[in-house]
Structure formats: C-alpha cells, structure tokens
PDB file of N, CA and C in Angstrom:
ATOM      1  N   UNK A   1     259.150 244.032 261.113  1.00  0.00           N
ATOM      2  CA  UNK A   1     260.121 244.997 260.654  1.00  0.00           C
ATOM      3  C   UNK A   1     259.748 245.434 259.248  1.00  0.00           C
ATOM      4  N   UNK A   2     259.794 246.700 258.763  1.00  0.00           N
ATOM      5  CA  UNK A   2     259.490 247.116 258.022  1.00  0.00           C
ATOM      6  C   UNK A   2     260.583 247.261 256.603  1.00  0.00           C
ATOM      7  N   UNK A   3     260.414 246.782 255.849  1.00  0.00           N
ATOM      8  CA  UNK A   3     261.775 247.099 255.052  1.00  0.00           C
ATOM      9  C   UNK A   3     260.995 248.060 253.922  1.00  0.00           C
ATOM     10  N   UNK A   4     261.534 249.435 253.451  1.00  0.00           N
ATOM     11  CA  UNK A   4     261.427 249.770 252.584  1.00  0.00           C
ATOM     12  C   UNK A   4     262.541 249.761 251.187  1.00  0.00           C
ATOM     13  N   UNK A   5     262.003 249.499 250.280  1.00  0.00           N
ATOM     14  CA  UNK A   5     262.900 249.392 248.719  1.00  0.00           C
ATOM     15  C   UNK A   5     263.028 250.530 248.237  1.00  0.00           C
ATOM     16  N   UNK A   6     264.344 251.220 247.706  1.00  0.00           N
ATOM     17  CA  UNK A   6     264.251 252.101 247.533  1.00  0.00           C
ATOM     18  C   UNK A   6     263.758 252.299 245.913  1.00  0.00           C
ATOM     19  N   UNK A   7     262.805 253.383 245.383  1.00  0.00           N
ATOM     20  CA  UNK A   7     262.324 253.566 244.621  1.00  0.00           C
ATOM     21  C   UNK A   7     263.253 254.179 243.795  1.00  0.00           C
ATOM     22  N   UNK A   8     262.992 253.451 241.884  1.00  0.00           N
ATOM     23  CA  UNK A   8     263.773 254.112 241.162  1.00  0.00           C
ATOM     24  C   UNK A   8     263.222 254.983 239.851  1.00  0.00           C
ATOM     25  N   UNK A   9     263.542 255.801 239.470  1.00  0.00           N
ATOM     26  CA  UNK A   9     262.676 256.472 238.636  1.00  0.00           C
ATOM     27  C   UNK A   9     262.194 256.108 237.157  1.00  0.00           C
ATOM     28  N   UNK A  10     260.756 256.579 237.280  1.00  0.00           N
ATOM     29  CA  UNK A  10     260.382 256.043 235.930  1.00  0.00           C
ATOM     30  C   UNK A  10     260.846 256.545 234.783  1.00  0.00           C
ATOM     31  N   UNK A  11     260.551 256.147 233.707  1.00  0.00           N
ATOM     32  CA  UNK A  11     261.299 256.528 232.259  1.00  0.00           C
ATOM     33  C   UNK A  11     260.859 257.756 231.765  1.00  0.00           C
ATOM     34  N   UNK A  12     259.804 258.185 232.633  1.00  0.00           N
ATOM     35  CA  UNK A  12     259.504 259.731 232.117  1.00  0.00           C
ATOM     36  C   UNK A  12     260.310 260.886 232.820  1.00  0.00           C
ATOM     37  N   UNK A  13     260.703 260.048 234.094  1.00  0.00           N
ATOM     38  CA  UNK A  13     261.638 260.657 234.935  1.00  0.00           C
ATOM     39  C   UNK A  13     263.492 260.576 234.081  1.00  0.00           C
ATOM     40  N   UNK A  14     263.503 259.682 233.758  1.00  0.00           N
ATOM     41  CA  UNK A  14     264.788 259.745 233.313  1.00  0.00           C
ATOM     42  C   UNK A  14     264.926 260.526 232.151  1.00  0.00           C
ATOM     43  N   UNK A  15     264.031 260.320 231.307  1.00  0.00           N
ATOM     44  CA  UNK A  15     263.881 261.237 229.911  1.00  0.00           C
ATOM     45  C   UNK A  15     264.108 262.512 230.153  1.00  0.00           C
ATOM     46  N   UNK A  16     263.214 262.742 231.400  1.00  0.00           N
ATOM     47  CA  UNK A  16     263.352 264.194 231.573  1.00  0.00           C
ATOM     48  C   UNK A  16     264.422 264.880 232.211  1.00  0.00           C
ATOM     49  N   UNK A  17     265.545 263.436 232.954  1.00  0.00           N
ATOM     50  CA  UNK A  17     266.710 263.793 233.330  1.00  0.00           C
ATOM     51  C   UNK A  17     267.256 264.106 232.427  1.00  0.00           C
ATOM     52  N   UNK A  18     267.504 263.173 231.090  1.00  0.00           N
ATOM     53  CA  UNK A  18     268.461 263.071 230.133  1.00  0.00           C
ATOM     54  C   UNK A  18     268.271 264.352 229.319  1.00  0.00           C
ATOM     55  N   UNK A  19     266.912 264.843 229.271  1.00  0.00           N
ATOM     56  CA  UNK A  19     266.586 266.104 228.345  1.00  0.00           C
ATOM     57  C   UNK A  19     267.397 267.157 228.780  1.00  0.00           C
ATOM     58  N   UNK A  20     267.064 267.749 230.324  1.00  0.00           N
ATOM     59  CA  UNK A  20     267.782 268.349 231.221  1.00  0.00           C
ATOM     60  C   UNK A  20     269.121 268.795 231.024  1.00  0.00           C
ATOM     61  N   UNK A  21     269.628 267.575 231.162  1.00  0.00           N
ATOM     62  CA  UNK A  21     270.755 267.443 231.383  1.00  0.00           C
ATOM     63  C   UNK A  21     271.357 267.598 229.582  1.00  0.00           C
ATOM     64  N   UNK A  22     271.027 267.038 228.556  1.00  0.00           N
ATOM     65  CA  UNK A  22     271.755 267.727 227.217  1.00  0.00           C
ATOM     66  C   UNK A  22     271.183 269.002 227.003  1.00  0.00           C
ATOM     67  N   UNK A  23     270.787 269.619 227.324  1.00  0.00           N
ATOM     68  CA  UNK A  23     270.083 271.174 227.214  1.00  0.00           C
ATOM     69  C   UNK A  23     271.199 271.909 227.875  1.00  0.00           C
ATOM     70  N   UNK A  24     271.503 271.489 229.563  1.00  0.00           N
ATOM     71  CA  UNK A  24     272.592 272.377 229.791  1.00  0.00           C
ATOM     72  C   UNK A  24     273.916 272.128 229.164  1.00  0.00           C
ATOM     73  N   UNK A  25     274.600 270.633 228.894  1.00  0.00           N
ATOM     74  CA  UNK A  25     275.433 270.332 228.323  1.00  0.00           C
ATOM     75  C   UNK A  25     275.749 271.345 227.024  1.00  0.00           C
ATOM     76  N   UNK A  26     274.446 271.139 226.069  1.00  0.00           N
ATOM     77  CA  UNK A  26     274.846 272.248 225.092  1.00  0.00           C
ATOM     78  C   UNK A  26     274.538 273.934 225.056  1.00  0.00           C
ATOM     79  N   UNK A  27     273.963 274.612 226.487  1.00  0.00           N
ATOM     80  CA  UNK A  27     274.116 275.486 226.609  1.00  0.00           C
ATOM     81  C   UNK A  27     275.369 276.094 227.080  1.00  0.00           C
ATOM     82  N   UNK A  28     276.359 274.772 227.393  1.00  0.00           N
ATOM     83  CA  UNK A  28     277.715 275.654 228.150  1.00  0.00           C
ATOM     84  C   UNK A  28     278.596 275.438 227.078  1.00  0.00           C
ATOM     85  N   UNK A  29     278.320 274.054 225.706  1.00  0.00           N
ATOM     86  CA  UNK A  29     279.303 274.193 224.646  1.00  0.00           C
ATOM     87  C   UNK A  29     279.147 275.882 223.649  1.00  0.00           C
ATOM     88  N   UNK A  30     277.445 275.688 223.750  1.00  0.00           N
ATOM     89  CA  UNK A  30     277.099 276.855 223.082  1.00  0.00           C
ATOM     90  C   UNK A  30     277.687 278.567 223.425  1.00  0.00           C
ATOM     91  N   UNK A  31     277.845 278.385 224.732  1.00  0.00           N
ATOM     92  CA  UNK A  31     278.286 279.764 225.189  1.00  0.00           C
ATOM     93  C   UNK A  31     279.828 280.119 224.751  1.00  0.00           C
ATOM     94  N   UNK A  32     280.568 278.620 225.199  1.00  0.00           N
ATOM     95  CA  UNK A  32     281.536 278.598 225.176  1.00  0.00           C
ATOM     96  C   UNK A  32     282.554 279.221 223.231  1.00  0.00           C
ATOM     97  N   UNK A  33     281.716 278.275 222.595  1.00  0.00           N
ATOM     98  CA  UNK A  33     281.859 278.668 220.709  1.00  0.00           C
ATOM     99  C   UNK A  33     281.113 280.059 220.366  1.00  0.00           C
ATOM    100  N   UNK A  34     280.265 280.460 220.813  1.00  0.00           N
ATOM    101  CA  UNK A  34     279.792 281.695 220.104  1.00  0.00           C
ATOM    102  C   UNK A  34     279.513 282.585 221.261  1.00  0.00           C
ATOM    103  N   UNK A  35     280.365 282.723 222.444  1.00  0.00           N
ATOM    104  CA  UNK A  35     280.378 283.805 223.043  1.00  0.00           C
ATOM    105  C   UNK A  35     282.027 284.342 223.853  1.00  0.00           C
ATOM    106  N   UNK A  36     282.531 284.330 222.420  1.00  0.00           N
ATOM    107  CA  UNK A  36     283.762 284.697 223.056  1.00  0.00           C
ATOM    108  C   UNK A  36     283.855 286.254 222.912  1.00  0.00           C
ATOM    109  N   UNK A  37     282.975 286.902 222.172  1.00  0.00           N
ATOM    110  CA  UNK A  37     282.455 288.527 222.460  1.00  0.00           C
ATOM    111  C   UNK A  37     282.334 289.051 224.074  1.00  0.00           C
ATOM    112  N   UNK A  38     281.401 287.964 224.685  1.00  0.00           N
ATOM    113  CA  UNK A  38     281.479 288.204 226.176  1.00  0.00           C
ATOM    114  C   UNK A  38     282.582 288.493 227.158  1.00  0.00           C
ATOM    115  N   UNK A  39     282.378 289.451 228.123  1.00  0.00           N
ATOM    116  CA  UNK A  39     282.914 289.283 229.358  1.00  0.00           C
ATOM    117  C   UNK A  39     283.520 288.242 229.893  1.00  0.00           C
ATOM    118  N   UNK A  40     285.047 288.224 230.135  1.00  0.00           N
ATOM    119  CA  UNK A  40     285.211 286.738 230.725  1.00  0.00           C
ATOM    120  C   UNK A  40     284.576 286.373 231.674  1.00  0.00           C
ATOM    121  N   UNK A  41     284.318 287.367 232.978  1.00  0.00           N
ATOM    122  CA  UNK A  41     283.765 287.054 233.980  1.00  0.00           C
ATOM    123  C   UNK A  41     282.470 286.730 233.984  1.00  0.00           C
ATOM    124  N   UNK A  42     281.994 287.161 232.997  1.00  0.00           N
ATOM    125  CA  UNK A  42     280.307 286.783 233.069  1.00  0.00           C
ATOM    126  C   UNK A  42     280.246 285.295 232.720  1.00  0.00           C
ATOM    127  N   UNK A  43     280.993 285.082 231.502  1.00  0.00           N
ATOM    128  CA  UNK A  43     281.112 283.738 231.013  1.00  0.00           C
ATOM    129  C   UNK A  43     281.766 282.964 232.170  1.00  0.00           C
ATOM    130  N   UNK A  44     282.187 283.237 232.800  1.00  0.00           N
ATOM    131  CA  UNK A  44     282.349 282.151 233.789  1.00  0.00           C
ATOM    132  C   UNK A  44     281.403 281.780 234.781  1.00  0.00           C
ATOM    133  N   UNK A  45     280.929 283.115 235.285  1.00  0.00           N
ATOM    134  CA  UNK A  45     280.002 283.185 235.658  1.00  0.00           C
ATOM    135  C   UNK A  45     278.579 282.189 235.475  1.00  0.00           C
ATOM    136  N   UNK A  46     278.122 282.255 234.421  1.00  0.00           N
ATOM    137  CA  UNK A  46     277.145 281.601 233.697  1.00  0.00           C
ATOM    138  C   UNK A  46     277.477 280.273 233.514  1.00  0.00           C
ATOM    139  N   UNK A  47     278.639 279.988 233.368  1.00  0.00           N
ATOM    140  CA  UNK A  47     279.351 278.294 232.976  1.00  0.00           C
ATOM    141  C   UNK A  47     279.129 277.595 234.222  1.00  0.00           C
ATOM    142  N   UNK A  48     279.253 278.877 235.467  1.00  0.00           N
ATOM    143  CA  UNK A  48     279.466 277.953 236.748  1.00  0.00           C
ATOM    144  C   UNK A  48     278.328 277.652 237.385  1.00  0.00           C
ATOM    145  N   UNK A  49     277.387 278.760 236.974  1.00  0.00           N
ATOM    146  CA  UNK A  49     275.735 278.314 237.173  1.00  0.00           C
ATOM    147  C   UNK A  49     275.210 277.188 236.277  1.00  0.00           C
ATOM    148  N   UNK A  50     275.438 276.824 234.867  1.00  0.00           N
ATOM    149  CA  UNK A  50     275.181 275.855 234.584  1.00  0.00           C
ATOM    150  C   UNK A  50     275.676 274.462 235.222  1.00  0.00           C
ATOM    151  N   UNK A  51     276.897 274.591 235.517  1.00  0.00           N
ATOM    152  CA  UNK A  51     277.355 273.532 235.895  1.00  0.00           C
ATOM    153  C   UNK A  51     276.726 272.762 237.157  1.00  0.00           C
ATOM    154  N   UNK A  52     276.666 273.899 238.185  1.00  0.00           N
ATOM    155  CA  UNK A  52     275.802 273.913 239.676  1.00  0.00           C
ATOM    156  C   UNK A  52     274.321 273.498 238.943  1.00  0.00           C
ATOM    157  N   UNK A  53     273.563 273.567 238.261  1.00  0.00           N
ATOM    158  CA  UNK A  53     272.215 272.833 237.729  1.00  0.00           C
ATOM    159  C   UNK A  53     272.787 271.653 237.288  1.00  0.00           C
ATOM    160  N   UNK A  54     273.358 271.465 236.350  1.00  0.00           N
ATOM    161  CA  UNK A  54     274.079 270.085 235.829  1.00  0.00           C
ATOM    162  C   UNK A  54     274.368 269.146 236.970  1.00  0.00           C
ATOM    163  N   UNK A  55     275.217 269.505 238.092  1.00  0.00           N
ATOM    164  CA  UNK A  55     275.065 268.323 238.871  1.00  0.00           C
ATOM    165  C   UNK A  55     274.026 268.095 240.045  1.00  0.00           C
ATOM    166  N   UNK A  56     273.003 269.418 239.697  1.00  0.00           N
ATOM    167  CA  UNK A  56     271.492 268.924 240.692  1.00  0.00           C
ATOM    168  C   UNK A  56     271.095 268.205 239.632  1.00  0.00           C
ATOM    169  N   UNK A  57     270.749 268.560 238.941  1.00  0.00           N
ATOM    170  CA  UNK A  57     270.098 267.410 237.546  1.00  0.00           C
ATOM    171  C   UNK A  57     270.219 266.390 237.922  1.00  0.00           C
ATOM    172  N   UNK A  58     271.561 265.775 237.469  1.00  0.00           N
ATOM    173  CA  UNK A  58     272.599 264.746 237.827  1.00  0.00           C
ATOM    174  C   UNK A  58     271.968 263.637 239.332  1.00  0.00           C
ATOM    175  N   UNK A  59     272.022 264.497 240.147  1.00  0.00           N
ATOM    176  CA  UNK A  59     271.399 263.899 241.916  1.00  0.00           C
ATOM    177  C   UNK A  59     270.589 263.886 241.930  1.00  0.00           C
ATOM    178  N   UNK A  60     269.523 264.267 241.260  1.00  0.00           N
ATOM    179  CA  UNK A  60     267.951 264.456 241.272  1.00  0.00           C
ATOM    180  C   UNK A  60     267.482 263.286 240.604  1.00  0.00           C
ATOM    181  N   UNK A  61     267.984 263.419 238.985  1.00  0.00           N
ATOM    182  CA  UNK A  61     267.171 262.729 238.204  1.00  0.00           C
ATOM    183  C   UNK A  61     267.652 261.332 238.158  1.00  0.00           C
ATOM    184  N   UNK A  62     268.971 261.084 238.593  1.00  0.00           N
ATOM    185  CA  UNK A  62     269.688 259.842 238.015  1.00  0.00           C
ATOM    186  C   UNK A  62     270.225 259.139 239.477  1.00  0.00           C
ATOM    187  N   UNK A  63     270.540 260.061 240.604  1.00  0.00           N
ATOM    188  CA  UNK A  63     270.926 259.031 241.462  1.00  0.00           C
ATOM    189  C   UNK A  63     270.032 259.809 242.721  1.00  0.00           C
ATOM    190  N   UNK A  64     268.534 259.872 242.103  1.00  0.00           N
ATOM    191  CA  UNK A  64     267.336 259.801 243.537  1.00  0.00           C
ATOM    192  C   UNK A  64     267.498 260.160 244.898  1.00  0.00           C
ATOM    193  N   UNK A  65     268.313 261.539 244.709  1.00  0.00           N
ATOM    194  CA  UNK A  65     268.748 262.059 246.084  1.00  0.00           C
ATOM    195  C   UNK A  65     268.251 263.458 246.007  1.00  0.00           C
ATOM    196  N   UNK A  66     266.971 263.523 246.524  1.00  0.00           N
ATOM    197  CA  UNK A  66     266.378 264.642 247.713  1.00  0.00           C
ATOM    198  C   UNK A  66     266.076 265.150 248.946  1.00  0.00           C
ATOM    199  N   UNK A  67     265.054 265.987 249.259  1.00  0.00           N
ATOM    200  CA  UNK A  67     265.701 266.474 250.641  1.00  0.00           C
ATOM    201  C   UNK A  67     264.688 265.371 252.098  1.00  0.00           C
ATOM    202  N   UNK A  68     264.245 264.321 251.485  1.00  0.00           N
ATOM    203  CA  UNK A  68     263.019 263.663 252.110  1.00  0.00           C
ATOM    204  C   UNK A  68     263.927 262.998 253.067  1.00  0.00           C
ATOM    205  N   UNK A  69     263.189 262.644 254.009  1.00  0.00           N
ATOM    206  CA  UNK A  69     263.554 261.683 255.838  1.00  0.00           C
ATOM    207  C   UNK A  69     263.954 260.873 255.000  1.00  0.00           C
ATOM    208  N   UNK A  70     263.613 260.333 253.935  1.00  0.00           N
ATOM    209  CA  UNK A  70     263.911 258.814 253.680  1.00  0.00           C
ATOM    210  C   UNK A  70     265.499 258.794 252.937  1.00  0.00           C
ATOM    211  N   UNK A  71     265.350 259.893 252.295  1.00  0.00           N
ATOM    212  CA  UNK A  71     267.020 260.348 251.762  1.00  0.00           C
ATOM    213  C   UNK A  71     267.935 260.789 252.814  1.00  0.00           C
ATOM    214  N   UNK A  72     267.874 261.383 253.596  1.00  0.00           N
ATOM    215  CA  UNK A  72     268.835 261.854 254.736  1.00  0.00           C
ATOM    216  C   UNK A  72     269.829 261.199 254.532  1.00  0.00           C
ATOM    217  N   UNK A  73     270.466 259.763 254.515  1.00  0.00           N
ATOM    218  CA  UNK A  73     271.546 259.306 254.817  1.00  0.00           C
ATOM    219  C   UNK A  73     272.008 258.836 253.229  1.00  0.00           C
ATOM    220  N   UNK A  74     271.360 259.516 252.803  1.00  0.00           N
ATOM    221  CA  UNK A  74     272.108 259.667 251.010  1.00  0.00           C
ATOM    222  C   UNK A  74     272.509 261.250 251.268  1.00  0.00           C
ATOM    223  N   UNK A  75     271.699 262.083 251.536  1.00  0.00           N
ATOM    224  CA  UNK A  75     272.235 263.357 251.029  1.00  0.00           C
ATOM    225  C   UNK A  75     272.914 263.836 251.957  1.00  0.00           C
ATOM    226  N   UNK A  76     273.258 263.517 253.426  1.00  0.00           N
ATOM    227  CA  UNK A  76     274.406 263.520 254.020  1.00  0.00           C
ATOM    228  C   UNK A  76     275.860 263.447 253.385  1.00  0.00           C
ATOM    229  N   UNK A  77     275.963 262.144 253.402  1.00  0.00           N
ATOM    230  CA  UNK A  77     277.504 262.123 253.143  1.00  0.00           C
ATOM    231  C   UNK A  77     277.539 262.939 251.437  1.00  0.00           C
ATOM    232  N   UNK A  78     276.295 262.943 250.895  1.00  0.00           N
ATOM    233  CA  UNK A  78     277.051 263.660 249.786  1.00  0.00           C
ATOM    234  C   UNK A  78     277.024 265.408 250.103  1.00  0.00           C
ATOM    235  N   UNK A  79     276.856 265.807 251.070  1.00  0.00           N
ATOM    236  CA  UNK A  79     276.941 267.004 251.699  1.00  0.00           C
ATOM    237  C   UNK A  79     278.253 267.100 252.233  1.00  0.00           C
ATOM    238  N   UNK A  80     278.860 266.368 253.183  1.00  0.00           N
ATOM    239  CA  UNK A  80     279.893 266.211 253.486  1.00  0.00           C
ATOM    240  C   UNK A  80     281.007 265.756 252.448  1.00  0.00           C
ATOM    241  N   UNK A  81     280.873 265.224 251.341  1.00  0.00           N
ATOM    242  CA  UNK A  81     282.230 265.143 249.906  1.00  0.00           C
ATOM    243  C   UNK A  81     282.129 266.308 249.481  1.00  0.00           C
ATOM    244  N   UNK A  82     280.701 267.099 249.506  1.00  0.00           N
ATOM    245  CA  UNK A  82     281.004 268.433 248.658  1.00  0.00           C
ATOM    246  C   UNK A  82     281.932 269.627 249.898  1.00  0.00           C
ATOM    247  N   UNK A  83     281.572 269.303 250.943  1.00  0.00           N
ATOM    248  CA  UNK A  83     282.273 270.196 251.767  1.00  0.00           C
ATOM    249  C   UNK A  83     283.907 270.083 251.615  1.00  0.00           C
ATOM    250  N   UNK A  84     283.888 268.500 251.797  1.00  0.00           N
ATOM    251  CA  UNK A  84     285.709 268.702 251.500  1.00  0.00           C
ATOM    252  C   UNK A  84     286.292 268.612 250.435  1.00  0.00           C
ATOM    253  N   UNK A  85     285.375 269.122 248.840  1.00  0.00           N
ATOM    254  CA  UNK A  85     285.923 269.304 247.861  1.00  0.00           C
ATOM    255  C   UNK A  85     286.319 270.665 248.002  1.00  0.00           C
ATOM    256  N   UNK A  86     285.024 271.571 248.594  1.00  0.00           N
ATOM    257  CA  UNK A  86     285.202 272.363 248.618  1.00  0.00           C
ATOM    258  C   UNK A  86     286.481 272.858 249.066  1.00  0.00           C
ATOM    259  N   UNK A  87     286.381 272.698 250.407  1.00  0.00           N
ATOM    260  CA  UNK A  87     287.968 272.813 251.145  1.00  0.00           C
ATOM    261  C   UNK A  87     289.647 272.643 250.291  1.00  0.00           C
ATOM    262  N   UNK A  88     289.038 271.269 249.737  1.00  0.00           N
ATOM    263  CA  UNK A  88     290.868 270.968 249.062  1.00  0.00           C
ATOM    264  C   UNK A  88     290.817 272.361 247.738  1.00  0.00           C
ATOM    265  N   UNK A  89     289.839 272.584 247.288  1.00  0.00           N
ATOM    266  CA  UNK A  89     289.893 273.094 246.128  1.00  0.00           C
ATOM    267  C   UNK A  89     289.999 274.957 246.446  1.00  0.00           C
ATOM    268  N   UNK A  90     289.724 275.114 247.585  1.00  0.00           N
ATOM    269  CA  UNK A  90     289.855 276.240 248.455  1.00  0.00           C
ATOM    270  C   UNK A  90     291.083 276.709 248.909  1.00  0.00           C
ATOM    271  N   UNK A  91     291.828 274.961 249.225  1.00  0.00           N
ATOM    272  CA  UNK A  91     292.745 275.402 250.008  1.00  0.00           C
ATOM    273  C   UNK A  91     294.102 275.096 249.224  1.00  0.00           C
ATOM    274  N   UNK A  92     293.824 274.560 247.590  1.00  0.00           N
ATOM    275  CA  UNK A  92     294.521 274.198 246.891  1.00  0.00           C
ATOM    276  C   UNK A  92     294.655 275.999 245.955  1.00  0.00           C
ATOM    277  N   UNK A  93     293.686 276.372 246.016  1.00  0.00           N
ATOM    278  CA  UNK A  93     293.896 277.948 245.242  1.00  0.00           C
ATOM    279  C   UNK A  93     294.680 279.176 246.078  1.00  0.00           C
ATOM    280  N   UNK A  94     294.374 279.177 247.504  1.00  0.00           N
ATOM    281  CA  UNK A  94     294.996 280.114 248.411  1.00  0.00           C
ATOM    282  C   UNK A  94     296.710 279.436 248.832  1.00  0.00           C
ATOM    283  N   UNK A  95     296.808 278.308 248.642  1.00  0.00           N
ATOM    284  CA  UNK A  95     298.022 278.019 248.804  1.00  0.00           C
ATOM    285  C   UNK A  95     298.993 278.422 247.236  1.00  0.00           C
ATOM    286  N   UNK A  96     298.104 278.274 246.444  1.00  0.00           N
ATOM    287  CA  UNK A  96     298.910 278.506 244.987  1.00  0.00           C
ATOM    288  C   UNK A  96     299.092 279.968 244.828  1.00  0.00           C
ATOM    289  N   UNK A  97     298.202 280.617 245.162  1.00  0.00           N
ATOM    290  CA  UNK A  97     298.012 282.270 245.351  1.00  0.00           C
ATOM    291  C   UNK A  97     298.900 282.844 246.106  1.00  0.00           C
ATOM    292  N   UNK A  98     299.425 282.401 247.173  1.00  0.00           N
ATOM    293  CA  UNK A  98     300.427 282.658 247.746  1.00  0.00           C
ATOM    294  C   UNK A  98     301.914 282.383 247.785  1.00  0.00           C
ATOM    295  N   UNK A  99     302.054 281.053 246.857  1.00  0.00           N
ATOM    296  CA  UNK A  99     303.541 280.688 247.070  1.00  0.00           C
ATOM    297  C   UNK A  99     303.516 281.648 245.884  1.00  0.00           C
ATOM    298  N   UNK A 100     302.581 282.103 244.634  1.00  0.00           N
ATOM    299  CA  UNK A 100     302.999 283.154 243.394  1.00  0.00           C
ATOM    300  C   UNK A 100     303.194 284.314 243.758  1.00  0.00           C
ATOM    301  N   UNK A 101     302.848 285.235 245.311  1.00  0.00           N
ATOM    302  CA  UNK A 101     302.550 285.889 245.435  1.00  0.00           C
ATOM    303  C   UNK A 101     304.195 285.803 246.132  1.00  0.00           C
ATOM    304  N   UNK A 102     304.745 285.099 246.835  1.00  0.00           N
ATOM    305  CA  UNK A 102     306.267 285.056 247.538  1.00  0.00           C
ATOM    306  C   UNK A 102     307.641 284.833 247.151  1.00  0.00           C
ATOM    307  N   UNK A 103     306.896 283.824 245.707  1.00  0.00           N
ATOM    308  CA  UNK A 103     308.058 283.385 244.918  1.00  0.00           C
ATOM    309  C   UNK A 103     308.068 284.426 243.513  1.00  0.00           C
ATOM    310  N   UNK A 104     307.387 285.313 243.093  1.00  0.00           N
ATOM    311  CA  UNK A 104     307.384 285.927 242.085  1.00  0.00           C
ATOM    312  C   UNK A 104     307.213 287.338 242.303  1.00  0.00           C
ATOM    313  N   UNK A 105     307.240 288.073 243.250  1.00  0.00           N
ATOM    314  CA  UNK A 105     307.142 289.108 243.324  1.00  0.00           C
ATOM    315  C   UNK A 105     308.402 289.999 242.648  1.00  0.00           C
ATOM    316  N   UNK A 106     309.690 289.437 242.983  1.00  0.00           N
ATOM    317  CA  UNK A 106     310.891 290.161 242.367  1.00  0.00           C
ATOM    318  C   UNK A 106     310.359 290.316 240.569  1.00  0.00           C
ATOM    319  N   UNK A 107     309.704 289.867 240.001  1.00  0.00           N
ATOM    320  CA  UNK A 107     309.661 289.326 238.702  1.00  0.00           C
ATOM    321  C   UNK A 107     308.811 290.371 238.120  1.00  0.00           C
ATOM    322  N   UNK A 108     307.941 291.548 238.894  1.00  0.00           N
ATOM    323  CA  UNK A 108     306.979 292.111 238.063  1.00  0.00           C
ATOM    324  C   UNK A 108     307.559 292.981 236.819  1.00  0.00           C
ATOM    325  N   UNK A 109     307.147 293.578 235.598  1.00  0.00           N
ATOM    326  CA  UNK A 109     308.020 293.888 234.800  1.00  0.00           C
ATOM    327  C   UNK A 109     307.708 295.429 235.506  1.00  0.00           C
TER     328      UNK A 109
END
C-alpha cells in the first residue's frame, strides 16, 4: 500500500505567500485612504478583485490546495463551502431587498 505524505511548502514558497499576500493587503488599505476621489463602484469593484486574489493566495500558498488528482478531495469540499456561502449570502441580500422593498415603500419622500 502506498501511502503518500502530503507535501508542505518550502520557505521560499511561504515568503512568497506572505509577500503576496501584504502587497494585496496594502493595496486595498491603500485604495481605500487615498481613493476616495474614485467611483464608488469601481472601488468596490477593485476591493472585490483584490480580495478574490487574497483568498487564492491564501489556498495556494498557505493551505496547499490546487487543481492536482492528489488535491481533489481538498478542493472539493472547499468548492462546496464556497457554494453555500455563496447561497446564504445571496439569499441573505434578496431576502433583505425585498422585505425593504414591502415594508418601506409607503415611506418614499
């Protein structure tokens, strides 16, 4: 029987997580303090793309989950938590959108 160990990353690997990862950290404080000139929407925009790199970073560099046969049953279930974050957080905005939309309508000025 074959047992494989799972491999953990070397320190050039983590460095380069940790680099990564404070680069975007202070590109979203940075946007956030000296770009309030901007578009809200863009700025969100951009915050939410950093963030979406921030937690590949995050799975990549620090908890060794890619798209290899040998990962499959790591990046499964974390496929499936992001689906039903997605969902609650989906279904937590269209439900709020609507009770404002039933309970406040008398109210517009």
């Amino acid at each position: 029987m074959k047992t494989s160990v799972p491999s953990h990353g070397s320190l050039r690997s983590y460095l380069g997580g940790f680099a990564a990862s404070l680069f975007l950290t202070l590109a979203s404080f940075g946007l956030v303090l000296y770009g309030p000139h901007l578009e809200s929407s863009f700025l969100f925009g951009i915050l939410a793309l950093l963030a979406i790199l921030q937690i590949t970073v995050q799975i990549y560099f620090f908890l060794h989950v890619d798209t290899s046969s040998e990962q499959l049953w790591h990046l499964l279930p974390l496929l499936y938590t992001l689906l039903i974050v997605i969902l609650l957080v989906g279904g937590t905005l269209w439900i709020m959108h609507n009770a404002n939309l039933h309970m406040m309508s008398g109210m517009d000025p």
